[in-house]
PDB file of N, CA and C in Angstrom:
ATOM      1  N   UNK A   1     113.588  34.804  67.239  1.00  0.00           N
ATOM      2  CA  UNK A   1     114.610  35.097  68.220  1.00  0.00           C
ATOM      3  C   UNK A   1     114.117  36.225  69.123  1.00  0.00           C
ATOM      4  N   UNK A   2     114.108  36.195  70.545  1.00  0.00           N
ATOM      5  CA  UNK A   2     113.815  36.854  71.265  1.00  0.00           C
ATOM      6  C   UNK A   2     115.087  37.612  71.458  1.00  0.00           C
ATOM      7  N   UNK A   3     114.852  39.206  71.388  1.00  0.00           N
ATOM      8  CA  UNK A   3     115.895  39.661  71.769  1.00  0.00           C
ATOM      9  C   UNK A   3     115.532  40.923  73.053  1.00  0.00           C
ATOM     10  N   UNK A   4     116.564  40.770  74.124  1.00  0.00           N
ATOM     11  CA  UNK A   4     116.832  41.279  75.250  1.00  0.00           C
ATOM     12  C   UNK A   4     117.173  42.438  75.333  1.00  0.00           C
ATOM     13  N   UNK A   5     115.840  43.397  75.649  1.00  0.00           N
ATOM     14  CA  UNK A   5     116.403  45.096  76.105  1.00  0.00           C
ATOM     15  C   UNK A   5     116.145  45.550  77.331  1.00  0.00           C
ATOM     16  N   UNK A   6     117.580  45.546  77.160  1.00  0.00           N
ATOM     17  CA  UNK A   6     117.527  46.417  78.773  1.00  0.00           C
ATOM     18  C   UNK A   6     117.029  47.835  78.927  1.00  0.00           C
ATOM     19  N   UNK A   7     116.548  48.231  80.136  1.00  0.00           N
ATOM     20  CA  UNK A   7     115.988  49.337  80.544  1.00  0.00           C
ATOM     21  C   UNK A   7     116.932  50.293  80.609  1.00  0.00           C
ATOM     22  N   UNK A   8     116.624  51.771  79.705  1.00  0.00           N
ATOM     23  CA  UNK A   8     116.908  52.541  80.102  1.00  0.00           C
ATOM     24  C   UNK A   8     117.246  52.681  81.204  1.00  0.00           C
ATOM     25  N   UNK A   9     118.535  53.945  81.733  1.00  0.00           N
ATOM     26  CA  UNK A   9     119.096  54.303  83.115  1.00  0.00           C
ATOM     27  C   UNK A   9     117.962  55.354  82.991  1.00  0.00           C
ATOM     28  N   UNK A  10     117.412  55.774  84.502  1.00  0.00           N
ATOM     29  CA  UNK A  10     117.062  56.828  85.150  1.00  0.00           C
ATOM     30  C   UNK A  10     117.436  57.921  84.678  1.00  0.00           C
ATOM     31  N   UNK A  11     116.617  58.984  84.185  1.00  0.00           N
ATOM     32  CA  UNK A  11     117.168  59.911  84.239  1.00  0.00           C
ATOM     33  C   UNK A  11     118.193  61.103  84.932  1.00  0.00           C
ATOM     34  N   UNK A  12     118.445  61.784  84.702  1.00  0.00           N
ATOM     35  CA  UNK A  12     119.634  62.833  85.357  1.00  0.00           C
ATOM     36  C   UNK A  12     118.188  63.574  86.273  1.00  0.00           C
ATOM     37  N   UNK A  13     118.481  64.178  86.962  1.00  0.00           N
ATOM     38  CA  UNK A  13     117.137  65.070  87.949  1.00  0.00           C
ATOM     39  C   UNK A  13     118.214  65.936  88.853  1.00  0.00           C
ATOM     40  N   UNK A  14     117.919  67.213  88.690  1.00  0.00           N
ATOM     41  CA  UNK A  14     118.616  68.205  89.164  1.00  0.00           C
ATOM     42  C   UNK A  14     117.349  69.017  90.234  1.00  0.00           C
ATOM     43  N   UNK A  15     117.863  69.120  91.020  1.00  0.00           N
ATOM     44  CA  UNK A  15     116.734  69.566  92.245  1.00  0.00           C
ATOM     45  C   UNK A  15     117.273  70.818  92.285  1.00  0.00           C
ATOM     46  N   UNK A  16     116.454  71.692  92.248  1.00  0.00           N
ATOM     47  CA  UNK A  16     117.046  73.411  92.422  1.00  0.00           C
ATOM     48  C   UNK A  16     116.135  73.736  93.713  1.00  0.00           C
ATOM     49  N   UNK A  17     116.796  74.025  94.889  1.00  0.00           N
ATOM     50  CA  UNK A  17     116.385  74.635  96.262  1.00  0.00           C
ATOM     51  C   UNK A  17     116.601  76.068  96.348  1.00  0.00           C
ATOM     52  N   UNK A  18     115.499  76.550  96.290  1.00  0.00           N
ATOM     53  CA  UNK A  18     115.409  78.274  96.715  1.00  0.00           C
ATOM     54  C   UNK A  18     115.416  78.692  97.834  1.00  0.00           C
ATOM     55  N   UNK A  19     116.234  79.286  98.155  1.00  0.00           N
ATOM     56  CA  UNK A  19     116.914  79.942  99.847  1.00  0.00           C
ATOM     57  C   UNK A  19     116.399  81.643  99.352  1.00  0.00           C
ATOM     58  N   UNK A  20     116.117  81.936 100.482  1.00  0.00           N
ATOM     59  CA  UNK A  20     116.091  83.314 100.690  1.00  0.00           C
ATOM     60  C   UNK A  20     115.880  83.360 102.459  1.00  0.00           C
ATOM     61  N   UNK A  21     116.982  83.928 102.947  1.00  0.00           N
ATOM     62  CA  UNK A  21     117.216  84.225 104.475  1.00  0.00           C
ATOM     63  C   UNK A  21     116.853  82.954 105.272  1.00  0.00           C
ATOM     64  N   UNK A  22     116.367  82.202 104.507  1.00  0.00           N
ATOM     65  CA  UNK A  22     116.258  80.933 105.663  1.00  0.00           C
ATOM     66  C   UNK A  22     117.369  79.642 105.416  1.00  0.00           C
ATOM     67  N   UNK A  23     118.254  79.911 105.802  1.00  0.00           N
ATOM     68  CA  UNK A  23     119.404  79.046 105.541  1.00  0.00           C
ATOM     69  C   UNK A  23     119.211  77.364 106.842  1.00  0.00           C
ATOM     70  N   UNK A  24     118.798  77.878 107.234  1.00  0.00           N
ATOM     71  CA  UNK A  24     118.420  76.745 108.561  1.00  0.00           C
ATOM     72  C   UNK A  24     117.151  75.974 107.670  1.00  0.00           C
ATOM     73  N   UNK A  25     116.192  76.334 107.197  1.00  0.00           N
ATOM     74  CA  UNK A  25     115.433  75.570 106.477  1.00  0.00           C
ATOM     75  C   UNK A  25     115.952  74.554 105.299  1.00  0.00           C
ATOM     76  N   UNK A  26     116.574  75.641 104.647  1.00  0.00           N
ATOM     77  CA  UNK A  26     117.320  75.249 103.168  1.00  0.00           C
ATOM     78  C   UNK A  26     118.400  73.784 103.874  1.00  0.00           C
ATOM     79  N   UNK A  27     119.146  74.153 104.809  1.00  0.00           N
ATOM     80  CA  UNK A  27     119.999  73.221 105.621  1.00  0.00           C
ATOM     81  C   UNK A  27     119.392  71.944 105.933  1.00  0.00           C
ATOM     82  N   UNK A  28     118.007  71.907 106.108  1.00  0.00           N
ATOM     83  CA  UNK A  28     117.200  70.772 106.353  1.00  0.00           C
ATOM     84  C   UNK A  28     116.884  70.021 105.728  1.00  0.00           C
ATOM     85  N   UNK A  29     116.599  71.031 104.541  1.00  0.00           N
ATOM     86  CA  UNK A  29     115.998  70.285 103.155  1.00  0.00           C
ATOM     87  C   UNK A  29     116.845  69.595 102.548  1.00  0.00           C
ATOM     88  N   UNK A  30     118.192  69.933 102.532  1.00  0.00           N
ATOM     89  CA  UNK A  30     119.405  69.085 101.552  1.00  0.00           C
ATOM     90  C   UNK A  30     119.724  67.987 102.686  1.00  0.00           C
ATOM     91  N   UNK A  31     119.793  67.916 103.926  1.00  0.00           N
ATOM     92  CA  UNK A  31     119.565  66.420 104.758  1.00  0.00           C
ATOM     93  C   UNK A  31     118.920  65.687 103.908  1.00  0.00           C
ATOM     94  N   UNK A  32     117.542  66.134 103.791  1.00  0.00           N
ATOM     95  CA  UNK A  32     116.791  65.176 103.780  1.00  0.00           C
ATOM     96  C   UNK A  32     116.554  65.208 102.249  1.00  0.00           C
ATOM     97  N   UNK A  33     117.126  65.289 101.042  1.00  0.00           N
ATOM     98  CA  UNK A  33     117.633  65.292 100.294  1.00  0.00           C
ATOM     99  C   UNK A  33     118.932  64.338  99.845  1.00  0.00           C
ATOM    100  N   UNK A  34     119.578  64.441 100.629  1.00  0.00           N
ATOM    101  CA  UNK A  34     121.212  63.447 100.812  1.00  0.00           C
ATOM    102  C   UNK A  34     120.508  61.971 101.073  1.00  0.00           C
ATOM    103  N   UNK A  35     119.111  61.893 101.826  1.00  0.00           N
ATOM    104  CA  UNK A  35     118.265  60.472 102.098  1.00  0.00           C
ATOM    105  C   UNK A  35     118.088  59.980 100.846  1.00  0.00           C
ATOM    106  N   UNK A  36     117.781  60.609  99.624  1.00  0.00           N
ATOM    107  CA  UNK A  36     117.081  60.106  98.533  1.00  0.00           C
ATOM    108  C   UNK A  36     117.638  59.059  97.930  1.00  0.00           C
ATOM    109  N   UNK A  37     117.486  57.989  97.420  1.00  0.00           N
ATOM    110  CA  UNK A  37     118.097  56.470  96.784  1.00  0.00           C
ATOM    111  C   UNK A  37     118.330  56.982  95.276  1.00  0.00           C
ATOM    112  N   UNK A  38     117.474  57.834  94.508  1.00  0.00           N
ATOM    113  CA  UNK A  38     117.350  58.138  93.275  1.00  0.00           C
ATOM    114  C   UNK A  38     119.035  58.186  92.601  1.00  0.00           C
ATOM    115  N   UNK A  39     119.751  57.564  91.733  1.00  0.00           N
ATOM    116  CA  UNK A  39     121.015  57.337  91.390  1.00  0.00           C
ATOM    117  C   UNK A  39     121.515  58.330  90.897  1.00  0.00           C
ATOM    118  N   UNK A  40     120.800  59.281  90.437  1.00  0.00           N
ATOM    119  CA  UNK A  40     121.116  60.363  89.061  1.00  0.00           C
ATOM    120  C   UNK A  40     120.715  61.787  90.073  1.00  0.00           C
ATOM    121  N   UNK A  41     120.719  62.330  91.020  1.00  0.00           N
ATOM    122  CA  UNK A  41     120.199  63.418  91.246  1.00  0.00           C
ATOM    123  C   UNK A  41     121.234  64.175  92.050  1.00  0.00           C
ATOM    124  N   UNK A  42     120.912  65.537  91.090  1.00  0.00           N
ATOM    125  CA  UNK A  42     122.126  67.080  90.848  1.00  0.00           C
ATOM    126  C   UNK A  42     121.351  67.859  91.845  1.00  0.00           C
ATOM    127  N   UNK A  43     121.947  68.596  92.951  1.00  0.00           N
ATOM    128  CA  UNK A  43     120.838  69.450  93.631  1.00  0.00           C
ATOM    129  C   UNK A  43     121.735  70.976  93.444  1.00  0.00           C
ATOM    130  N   UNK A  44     120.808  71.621  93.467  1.00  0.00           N
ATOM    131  CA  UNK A  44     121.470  73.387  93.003  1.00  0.00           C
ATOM    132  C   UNK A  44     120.601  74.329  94.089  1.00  0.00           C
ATOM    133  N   UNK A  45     121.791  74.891  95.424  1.00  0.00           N
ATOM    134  CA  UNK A  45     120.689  75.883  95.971  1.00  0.00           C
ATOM    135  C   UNK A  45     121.107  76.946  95.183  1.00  0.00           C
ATOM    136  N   UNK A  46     120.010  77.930  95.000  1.00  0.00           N
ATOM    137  CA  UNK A  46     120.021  79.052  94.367  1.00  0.00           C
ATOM    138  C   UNK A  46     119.588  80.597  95.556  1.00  0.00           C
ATOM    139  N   UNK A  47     120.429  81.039  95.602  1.00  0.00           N
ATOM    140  CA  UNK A  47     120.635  81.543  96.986  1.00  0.00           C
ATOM    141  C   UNK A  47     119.823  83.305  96.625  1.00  0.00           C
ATOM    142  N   UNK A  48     118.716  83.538  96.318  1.00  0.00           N
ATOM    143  CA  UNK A  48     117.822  84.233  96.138  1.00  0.00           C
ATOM    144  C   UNK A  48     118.424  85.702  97.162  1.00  0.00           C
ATOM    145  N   UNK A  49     119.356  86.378  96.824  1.00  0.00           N
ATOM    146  CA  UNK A  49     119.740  87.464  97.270  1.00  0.00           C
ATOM    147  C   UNK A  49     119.536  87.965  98.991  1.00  0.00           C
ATOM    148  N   UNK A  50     119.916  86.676  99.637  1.00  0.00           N
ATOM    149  CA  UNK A  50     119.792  86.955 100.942  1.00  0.00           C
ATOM    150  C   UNK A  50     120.969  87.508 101.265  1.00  0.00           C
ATOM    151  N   UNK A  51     119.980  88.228 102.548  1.00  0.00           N
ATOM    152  CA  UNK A  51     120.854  89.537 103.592  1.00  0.00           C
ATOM    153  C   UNK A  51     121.442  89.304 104.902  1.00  0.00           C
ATOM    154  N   UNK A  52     121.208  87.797 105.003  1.00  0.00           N
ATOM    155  CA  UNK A  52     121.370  87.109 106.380  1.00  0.00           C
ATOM    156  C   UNK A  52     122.753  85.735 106.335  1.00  0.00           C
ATOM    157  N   UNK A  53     123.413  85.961 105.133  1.00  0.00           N
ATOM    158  CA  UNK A  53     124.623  85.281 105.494  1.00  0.00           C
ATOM    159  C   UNK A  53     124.267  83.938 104.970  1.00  0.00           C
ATOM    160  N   UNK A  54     122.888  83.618 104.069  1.00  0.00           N
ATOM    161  CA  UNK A  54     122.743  82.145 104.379  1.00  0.00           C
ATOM    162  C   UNK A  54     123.848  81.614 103.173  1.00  0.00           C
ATOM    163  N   UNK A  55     123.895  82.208 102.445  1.00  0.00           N
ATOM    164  CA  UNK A  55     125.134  81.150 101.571  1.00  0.00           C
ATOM    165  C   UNK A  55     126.282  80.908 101.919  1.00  0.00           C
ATOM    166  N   UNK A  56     126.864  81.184 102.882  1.00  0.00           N
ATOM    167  CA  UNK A  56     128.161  80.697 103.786  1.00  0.00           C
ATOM    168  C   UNK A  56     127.914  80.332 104.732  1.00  0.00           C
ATOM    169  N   UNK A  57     126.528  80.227 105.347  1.00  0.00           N
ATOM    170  CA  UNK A  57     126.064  79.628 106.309  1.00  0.00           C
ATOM    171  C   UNK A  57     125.701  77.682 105.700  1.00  0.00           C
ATOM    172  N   UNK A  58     125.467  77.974 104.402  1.00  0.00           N
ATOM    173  CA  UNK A  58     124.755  76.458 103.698  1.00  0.00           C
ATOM    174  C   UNK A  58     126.202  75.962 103.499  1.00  0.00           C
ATOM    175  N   UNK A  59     127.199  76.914 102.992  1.00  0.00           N
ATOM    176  CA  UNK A  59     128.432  76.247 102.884  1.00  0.00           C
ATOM    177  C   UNK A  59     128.668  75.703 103.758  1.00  0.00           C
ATOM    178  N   UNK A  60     129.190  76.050 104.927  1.00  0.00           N
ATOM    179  CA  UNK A  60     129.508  75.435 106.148  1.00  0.00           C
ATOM    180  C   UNK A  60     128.902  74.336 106.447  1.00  0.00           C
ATOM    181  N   UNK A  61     127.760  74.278 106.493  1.00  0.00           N
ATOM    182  CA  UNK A  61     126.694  72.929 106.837  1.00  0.00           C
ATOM    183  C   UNK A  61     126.858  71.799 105.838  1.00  0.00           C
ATOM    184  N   UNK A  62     126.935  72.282 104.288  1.00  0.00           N
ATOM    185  CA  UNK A  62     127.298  71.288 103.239  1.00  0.00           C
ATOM    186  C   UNK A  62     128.081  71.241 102.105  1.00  0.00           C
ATOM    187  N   UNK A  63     129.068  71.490 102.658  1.00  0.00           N
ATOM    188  CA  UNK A  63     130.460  71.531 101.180  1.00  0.00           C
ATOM    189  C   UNK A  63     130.037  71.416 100.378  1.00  0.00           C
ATOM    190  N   UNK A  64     129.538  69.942  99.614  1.00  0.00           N
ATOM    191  CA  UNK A  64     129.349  69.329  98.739  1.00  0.00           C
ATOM    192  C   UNK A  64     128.328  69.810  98.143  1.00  0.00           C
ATOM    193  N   UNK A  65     127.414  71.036  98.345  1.00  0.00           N
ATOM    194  CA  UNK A  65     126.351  71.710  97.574  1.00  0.00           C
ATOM    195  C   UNK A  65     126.818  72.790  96.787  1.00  0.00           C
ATOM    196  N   UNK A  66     125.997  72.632  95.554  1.00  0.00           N
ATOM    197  CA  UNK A  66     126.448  74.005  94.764  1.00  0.00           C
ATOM    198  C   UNK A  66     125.542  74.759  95.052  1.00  0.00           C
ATOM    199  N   UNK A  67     125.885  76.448  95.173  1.00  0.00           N
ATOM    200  CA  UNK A  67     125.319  77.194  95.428  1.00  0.00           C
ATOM    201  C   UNK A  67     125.172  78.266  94.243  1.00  0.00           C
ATOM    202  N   UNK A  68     124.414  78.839  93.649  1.00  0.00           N
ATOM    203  CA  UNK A  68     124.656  79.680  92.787  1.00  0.00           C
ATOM    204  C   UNK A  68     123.757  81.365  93.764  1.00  0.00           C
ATOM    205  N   UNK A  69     124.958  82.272  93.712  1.00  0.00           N
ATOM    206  CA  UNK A  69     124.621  82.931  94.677  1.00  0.00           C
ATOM    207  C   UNK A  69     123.770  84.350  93.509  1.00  0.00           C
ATOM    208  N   UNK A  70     122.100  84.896  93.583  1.00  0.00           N
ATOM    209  CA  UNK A  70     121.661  85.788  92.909  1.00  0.00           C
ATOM    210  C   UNK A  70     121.945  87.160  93.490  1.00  0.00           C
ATOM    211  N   UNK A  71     122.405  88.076  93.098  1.00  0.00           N
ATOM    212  CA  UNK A  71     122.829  89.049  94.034  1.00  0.00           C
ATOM    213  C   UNK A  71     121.485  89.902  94.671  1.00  0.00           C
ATOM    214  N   UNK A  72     120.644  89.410  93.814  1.00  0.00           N
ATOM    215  CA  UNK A  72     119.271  90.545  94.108  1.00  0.00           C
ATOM    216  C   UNK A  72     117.796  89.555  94.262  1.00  0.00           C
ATOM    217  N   UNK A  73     116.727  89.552  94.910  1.00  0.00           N
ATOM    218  CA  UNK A  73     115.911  88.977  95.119  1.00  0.00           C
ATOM    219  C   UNK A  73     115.515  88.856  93.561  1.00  0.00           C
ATOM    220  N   UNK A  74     115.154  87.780  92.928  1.00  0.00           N
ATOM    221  CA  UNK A  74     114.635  87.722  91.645  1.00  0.00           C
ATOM    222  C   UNK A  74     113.112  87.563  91.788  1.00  0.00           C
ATOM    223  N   UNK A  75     112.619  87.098  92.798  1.00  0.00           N
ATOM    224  CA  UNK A  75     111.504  86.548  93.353  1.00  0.00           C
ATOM    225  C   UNK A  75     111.560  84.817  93.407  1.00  0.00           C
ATOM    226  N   UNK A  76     110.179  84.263  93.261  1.00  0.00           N
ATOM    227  CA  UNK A  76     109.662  82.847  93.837  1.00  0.00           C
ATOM    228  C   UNK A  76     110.452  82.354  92.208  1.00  0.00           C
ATOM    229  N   UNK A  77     109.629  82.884  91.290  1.00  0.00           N
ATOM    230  CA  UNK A  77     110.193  82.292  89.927  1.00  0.00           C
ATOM    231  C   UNK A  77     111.216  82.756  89.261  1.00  0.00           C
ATOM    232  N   UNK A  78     111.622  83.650  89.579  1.00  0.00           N
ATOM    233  CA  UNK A  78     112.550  84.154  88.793  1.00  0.00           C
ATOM    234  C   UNK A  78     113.806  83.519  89.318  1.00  0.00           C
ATOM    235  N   UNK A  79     114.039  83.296  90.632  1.00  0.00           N
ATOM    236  CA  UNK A  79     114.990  82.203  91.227  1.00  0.00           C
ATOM    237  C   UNK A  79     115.111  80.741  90.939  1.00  0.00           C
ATOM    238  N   UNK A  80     114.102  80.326  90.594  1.00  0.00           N
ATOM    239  CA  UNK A  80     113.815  78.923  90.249  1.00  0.00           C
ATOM    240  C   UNK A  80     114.243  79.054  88.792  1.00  0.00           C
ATOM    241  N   UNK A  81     113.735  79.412  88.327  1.00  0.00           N
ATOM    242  CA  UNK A  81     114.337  79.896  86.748  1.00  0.00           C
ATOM    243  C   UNK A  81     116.073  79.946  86.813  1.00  0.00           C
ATOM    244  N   UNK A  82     116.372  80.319  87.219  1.00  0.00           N
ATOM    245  CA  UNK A  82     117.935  80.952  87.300  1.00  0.00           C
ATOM    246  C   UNK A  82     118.658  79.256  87.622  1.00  0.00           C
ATOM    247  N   UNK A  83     118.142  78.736  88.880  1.00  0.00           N
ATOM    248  CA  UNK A  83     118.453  77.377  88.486  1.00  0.00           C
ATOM    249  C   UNK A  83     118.122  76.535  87.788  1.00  0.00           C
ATOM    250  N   UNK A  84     117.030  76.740  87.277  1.00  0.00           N
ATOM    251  CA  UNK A  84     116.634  75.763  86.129  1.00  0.00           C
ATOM    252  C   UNK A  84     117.533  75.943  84.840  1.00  0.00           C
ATOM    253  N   UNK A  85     118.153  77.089  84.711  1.00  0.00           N
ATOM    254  CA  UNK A  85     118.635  77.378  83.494  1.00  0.00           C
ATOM    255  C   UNK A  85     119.945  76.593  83.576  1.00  0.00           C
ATOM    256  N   UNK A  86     120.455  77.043  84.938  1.00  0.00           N
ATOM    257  CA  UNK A  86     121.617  76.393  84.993  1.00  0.00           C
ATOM    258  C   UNK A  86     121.194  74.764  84.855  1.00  0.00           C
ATOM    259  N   UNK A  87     120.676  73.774  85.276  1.00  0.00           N
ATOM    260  CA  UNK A  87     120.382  72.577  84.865  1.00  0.00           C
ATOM    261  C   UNK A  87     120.024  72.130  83.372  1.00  0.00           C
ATOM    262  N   UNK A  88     119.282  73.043  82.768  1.00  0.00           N
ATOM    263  CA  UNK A  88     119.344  72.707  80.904  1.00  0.00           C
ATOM    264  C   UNK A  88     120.749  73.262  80.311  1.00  0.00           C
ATOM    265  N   UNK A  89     121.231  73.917  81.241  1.00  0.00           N
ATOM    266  CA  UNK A  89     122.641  74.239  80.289  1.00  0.00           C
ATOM    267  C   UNK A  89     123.823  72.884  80.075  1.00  0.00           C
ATOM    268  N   UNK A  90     123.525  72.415  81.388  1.00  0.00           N
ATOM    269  CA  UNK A  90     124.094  70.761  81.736  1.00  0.00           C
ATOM    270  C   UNK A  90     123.640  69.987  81.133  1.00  0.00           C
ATOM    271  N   UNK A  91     122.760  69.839  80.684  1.00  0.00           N
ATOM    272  CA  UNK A  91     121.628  68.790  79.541  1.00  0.00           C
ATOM    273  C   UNK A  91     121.228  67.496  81.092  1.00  0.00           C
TER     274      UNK A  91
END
């Protein structure tokens, strides 16, 4: 008897975008982000302690993004980290 398995679903994929003062960039990137076909994908900007307004600036441009705002520059990794954590906490 042949028996029929179906394929695994896609995994979950959480995209963590690091902003720091460039909110017009970050703004670009989740466009072209919103393009992606991938079924399962969580995007998290992580708003790297900017001084220039960009996390109410990304709000405005995209409701529908979570922002997790760092109050202090963590740096390149230490920001990425901060969203990554938040994505394994979600499983």
């Amino acid at each position: 008897m042949n028996e029929i398995i179906s394929p695994a679903p896609p995994p979950s994929v959480c995209c963590v975008v690091l902003n720091w003062n460039g909110w017009r960039d970050t703004v670009a990137c989740l466009e072209s982000l919103r393009h992606s076909s991938y079924p399962h994908l969580e995007i998290v900007v992580v708003d790297n302690g900017s001084t220039d307004d960009s996390a109410r600036m990304i709000r405005q441009k995209d409701r529908t993004v979570e922002i997790l705002e760092v109050h202090s520059n963590l740096g390149f990794a230490g920001g990425n980290n901060r969203g990554i954590r938040l994505a394994l906490d979600r499983g």
